[in-house]
C-alpha atoms as a PDB file:
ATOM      1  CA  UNK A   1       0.000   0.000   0.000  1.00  0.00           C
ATOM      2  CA  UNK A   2       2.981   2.544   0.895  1.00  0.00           C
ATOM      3  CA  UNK A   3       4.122   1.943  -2.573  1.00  0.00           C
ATOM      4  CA  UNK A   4       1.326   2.290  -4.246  1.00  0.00           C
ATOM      5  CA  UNK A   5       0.904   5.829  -2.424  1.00  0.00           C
ATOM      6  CA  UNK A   6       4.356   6.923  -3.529  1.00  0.00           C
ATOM      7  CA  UNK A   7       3.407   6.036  -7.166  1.00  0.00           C
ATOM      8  CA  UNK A   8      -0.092   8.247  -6.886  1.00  0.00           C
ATOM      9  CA  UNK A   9       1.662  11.137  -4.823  1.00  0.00           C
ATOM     10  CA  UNK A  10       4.725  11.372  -6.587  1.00  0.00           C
ATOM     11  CA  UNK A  11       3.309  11.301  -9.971  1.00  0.00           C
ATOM     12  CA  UNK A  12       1.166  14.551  -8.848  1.00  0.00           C
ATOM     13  CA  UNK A  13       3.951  16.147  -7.853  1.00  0.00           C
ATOM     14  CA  UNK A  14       5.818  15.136 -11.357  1.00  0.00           C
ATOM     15  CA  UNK A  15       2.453  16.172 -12.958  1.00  0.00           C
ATOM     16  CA  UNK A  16       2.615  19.638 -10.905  1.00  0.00           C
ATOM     17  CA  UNK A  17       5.924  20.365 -12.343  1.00  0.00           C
ATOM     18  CA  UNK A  18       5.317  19.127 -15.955  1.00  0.00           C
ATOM     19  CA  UNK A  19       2.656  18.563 -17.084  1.00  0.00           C
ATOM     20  CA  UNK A  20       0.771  21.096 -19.827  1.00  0.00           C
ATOM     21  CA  UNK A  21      -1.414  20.475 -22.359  1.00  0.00           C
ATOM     22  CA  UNK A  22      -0.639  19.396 -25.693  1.00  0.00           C
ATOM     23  CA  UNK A  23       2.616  19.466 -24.297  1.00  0.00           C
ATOM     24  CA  UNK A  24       5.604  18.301 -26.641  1.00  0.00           C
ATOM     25  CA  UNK A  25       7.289  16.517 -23.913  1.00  0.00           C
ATOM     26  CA  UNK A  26      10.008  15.019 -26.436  1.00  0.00           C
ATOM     27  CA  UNK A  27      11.563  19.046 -26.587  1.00  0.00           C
ATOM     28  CA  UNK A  28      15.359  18.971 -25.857  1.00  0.00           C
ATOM     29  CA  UNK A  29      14.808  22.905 -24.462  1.00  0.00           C
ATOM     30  CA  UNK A  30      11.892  21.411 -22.416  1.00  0.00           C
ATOM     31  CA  UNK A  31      10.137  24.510 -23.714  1.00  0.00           C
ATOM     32  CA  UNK A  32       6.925  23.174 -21.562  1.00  0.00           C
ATOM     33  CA  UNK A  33       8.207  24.196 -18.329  1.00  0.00           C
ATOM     34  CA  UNK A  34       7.721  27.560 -19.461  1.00  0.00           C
ATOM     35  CA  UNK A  35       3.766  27.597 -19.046  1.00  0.00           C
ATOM     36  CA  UNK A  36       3.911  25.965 -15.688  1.00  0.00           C
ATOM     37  CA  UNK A  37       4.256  28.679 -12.201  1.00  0.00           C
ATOM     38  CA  UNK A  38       6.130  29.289  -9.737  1.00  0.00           C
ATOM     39  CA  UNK A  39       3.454  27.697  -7.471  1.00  0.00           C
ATOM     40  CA  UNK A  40       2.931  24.676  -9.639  1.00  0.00           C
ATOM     41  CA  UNK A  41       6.410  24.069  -9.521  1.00  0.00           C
ATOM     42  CA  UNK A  42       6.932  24.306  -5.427  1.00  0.00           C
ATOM     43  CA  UNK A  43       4.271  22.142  -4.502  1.00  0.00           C
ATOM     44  CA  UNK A  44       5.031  19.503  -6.802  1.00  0.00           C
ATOM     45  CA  UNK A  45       8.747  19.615  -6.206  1.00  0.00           C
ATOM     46  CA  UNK A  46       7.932  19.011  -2.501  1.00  0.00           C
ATOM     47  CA  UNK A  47       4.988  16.449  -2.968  1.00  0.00           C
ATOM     48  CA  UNK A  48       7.639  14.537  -5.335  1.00  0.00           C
ATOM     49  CA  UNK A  49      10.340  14.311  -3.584  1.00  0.00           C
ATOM     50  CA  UNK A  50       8.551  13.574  -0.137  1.00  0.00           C
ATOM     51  CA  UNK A  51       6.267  10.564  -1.611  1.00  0.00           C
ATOM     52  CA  UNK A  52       9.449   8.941  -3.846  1.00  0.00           C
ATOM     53  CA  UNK A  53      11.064   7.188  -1.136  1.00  0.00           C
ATOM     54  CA  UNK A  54       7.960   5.217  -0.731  1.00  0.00           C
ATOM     55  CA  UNK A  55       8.824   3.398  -3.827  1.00  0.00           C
ATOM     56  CA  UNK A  56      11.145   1.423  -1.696  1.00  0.00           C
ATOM     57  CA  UNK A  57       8.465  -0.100   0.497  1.00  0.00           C
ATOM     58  CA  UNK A  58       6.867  -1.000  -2.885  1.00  0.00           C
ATOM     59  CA  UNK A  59       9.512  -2.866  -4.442  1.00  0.00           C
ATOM     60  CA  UNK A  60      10.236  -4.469  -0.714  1.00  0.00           C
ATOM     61  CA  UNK A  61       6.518  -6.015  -1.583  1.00  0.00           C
ATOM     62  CA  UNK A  62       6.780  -6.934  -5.615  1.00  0.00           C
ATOM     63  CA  UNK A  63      10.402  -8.754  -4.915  1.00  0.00           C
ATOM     64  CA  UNK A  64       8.707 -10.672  -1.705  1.00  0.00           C
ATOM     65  CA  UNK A  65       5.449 -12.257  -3.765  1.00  0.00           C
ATOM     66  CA  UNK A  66       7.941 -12.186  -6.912  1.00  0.00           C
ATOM     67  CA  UNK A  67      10.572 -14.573  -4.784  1.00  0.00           C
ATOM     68  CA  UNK A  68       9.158 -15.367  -1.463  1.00  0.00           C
ATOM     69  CA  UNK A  69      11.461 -19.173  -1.042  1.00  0.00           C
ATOM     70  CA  UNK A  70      14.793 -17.459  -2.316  1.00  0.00           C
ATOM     71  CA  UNK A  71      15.555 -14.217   0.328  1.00  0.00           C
ATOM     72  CA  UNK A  72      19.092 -13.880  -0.317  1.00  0.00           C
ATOM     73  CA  UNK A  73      18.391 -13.365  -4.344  1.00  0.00           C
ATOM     74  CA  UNK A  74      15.122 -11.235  -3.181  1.00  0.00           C
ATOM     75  CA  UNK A  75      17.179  -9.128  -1.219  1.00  0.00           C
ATOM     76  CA  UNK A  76      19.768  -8.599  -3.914  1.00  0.00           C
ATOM     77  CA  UNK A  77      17.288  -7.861  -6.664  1.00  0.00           C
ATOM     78  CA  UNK A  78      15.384  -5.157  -4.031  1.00  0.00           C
ATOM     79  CA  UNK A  79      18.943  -3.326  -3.539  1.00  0.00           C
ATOM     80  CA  UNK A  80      19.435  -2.883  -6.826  1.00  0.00           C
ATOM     81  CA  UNK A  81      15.962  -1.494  -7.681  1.00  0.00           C
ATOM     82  CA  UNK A  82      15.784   1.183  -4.193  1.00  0.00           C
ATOM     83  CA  UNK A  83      19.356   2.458  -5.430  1.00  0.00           C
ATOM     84  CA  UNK A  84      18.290   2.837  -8.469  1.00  0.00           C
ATOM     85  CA  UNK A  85      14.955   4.638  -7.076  1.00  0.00           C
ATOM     86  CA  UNK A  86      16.971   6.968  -4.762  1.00  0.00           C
ATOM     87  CA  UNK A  87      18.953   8.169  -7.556  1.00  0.00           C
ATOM     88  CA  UNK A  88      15.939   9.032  -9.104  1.00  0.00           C
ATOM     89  CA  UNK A  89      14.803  10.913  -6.564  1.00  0.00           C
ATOM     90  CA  UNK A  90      17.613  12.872  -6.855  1.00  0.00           C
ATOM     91  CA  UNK A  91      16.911  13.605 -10.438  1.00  0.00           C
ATOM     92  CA  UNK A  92      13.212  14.352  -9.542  1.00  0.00           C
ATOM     93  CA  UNK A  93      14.641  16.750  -6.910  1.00  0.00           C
ATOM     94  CA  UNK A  94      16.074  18.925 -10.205  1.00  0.00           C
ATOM     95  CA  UNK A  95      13.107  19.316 -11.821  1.00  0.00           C
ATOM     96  CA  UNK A  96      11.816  22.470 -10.645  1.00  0.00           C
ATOM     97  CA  UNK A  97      15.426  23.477 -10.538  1.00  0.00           C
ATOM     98  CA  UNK A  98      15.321  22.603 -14.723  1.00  0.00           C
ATOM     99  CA  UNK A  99      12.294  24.465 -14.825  1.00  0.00           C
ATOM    100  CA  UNK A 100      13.100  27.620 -13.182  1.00  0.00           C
ATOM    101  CA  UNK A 101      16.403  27.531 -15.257  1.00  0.00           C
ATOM    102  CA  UNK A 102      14.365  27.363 -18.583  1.00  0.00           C
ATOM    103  CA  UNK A 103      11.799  30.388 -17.464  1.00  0.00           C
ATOM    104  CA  UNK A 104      14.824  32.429 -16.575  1.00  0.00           C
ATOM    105  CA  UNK A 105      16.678  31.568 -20.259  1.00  0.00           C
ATOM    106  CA  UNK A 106      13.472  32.838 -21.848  1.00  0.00           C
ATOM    107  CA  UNK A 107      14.072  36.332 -20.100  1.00  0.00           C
ATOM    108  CA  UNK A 108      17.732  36.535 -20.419  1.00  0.00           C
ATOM    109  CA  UNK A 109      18.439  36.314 -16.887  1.00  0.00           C
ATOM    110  CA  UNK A 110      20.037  32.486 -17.105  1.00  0.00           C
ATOM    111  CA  UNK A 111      22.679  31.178 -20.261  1.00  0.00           C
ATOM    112  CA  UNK A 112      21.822  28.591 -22.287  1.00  0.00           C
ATOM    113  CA  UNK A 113      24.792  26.415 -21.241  1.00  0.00           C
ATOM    114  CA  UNK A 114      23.457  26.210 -18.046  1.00  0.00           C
ATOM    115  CA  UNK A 115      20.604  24.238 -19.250  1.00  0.00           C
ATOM    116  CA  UNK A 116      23.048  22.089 -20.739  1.00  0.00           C
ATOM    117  CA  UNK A 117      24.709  21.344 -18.276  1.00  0.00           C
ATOM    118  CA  UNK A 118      22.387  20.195 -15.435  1.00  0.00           C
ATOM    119  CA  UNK A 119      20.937  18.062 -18.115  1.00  0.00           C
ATOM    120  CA  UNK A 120      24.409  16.101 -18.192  1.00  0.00           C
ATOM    121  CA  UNK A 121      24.391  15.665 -14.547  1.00  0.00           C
ATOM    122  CA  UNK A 122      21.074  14.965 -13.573  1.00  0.00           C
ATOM    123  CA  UNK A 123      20.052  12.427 -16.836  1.00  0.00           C
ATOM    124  CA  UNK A 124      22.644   9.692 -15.990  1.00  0.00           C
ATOM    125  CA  UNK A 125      20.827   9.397 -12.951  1.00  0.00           C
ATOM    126  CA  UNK A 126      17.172   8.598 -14.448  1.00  0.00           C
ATOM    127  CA  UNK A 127      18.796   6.599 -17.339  1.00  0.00           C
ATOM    128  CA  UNK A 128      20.230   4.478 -14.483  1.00  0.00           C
ATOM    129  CA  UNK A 129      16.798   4.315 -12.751  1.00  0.00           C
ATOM    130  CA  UNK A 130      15.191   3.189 -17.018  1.00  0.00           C
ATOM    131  CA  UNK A 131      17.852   0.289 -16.943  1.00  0.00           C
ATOM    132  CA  UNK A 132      17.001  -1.272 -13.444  1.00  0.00           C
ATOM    133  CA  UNK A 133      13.430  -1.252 -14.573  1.00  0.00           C
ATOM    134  CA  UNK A 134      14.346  -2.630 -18.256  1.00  0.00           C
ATOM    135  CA  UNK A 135      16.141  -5.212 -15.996  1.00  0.00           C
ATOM    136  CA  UNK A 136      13.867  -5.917 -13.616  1.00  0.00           C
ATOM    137  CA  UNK A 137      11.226  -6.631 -15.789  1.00  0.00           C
ATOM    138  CA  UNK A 138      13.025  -9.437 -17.380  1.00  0.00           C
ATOM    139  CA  UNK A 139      13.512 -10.800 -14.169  1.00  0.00           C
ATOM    140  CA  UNK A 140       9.970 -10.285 -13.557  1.00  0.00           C
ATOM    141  CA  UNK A 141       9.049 -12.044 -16.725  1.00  0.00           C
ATOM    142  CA  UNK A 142      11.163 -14.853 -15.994  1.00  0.00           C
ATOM    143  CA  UNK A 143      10.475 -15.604 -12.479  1.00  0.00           C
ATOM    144  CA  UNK A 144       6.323 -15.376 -12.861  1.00  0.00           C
ATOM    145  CA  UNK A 145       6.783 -17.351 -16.613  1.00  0.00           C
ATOM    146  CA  UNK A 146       8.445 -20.238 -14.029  1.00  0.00           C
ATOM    147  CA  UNK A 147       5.574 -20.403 -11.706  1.00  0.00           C
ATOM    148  CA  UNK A 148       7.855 -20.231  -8.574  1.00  0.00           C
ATOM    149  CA  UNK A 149       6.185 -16.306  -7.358  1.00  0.00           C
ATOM    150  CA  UNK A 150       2.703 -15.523  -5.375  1.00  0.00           C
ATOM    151  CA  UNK A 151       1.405 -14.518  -8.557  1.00  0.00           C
ATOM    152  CA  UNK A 152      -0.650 -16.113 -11.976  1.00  0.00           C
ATOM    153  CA  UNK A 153       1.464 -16.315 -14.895  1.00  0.00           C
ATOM    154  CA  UNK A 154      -0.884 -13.810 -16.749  1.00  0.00           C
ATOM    155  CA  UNK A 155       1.052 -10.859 -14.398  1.00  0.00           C
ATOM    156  CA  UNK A 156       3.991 -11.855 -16.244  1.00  0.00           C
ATOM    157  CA  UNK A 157       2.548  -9.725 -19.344  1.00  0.00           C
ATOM    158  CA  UNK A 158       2.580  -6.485 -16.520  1.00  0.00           C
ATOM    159  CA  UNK A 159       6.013  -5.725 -16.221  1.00  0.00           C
ATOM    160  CA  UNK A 160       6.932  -1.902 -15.383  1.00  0.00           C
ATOM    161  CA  UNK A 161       9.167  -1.854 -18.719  1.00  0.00           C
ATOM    162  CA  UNK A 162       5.994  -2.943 -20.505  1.00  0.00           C
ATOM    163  CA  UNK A 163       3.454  -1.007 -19.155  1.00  0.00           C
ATOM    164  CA  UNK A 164       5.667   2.348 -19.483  1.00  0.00           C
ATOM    165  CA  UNK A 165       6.074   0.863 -23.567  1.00  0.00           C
ATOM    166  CA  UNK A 166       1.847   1.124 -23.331  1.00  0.00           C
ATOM    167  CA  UNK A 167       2.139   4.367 -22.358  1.00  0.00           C
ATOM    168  CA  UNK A 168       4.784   5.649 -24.680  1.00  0.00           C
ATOM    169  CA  UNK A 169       2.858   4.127 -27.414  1.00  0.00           C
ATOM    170  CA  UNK A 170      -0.333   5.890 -26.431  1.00  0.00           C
ATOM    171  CA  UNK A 171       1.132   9.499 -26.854  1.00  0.00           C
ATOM    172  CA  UNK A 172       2.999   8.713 -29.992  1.00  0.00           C
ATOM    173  CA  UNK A 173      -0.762   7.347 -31.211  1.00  0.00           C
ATOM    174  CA  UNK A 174      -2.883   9.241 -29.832  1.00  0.00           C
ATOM    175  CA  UNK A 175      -0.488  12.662 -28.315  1.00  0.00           C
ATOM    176  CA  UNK A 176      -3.940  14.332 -27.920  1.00  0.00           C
ATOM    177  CA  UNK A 177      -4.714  12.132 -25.307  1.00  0.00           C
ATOM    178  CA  UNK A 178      -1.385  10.847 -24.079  1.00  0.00           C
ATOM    179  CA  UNK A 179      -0.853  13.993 -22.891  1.00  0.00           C
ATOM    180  CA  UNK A 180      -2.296  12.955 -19.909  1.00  0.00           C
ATOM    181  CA  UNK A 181       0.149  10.219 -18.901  1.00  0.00           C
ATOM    182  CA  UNK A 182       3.226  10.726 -20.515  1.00  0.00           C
ATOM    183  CA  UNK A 183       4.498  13.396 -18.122  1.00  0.00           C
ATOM    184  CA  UNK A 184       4.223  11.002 -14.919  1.00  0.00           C
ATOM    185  CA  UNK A 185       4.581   7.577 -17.150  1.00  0.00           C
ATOM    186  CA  UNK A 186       7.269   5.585 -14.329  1.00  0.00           C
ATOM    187  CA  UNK A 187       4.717   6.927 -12.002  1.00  0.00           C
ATOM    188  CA  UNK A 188       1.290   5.721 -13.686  1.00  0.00           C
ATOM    189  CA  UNK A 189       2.779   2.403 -14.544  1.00  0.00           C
ATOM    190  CA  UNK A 190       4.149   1.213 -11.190  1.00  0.00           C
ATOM    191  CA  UNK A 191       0.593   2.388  -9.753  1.00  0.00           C
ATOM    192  CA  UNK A 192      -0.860   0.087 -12.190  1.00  0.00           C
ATOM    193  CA  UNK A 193       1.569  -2.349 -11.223  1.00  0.00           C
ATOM    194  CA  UNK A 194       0.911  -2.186  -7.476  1.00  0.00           C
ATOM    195  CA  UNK A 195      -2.592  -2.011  -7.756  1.00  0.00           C
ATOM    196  CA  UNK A 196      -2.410  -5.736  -9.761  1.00  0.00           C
ATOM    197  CA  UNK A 197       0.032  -6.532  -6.965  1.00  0.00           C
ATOM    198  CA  UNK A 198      -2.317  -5.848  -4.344  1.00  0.00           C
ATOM    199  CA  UNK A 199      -5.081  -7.134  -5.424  1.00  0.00           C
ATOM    200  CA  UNK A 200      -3.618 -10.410  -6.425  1.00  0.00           C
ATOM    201  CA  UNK A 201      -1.934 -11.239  -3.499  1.00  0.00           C
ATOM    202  CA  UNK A 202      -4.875 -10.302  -1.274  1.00  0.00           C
ATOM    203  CA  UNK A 203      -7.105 -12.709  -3.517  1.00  0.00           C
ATOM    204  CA  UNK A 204      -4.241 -15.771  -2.975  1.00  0.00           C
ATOM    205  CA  UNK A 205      -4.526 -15.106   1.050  1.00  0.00           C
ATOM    206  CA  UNK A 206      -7.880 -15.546   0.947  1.00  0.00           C
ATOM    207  CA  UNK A 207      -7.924 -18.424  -0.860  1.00  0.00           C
END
């Protein structure tokens, strides 16, 4: 449950801080930020960065139904994924940073390098975050395809890697729409996610 509440609360604080309509969210000057306030962006950067750590609960509860008779390999696989979710919430920490660095380019009161150069040191850190998942996911695959986790092989076809691949598909079909998701897509997907998680493993203990 905590991780499913650091999925919904840290996705409206990512939303608070980026997300506009019709937004081209693919724009290397992340010209978006400029139509979102100072307001938007303090809120959200505190709602973000105070709900992320609760992704680490969450993945303490996928890797225990994903593994629950092998701890030590559990344990390894739930390491990897909460360093790879605090650096990320390091790199969500710079977003309203990034944003208050493009609204002061646009007025001539920031250079244009600068924006270049936060980029380099704050994207290594979510690219990190995109491979754990990309990994993960295989392992998820894997493990649930073998029958040896709490949960029914269908799960298998929920991975995070595929349901943010749903998502990503959905703007470049339908942008007018996708909109919507794109902005907080590692957030909407691992709510999915935990939401399947719950509700399956709640339906085994009953059984």
């Amino acid at each position: 449950m905590a991780g499913l509440a650091g999925a919904v609360m840290t996705g409206l604080g990512e939303g608070l801080i980026q997300m506009v309509p019709g937004g081209v969210f693919t724009d290397p000057a992340y010209g978006y930020f400029l139509e979102i306030s100072r307001s938007r962006l303090m809120v959200g950067h505190f709602l973000a960065i105070a709900s992320a750590p609760l992704y680490l609960m969450g993945y303490w509860h996928l890797t225990g139904n994903l593994l629950p008779a092998s701890p030590k390999i559990r344990f390894i696989i739930f390491a990897v994924c909460a360093w790879a979710f605090i650096l990320a919430t390091v790199w969500m920490g710079q977003r309203a940073l990034l944003a208050a660095t493009v609204q002061a380019i646009q007025v001539g009161g920031a250079d244009p390098d600068l924006l270049a150069r936060q980029v380099s040191l704050h994207e290594p850190l979510v690219n990190a975050l995109r491979i754990v998942t990309t990994a993960f996911s295989i392992v998820w695959i894997a493990v649930i395809l073998k029958g040896v986790s709490r949960y029914p092989r269908w799960m298998a076809l929920f991975s995070p890697a595929a349901l943010l691949a749903l998502i990503f598909g959905f703007y470049t079909v339908a942008p007018e729409f996708g909109w919507l998701v794109l902005p907080t897509a590692m957030n909407t997907a691992h709510a999915v996610l935990f939401i399947l998680s719950l509700l399956n493993v709640r339906k085994a203990s009953e059984l």
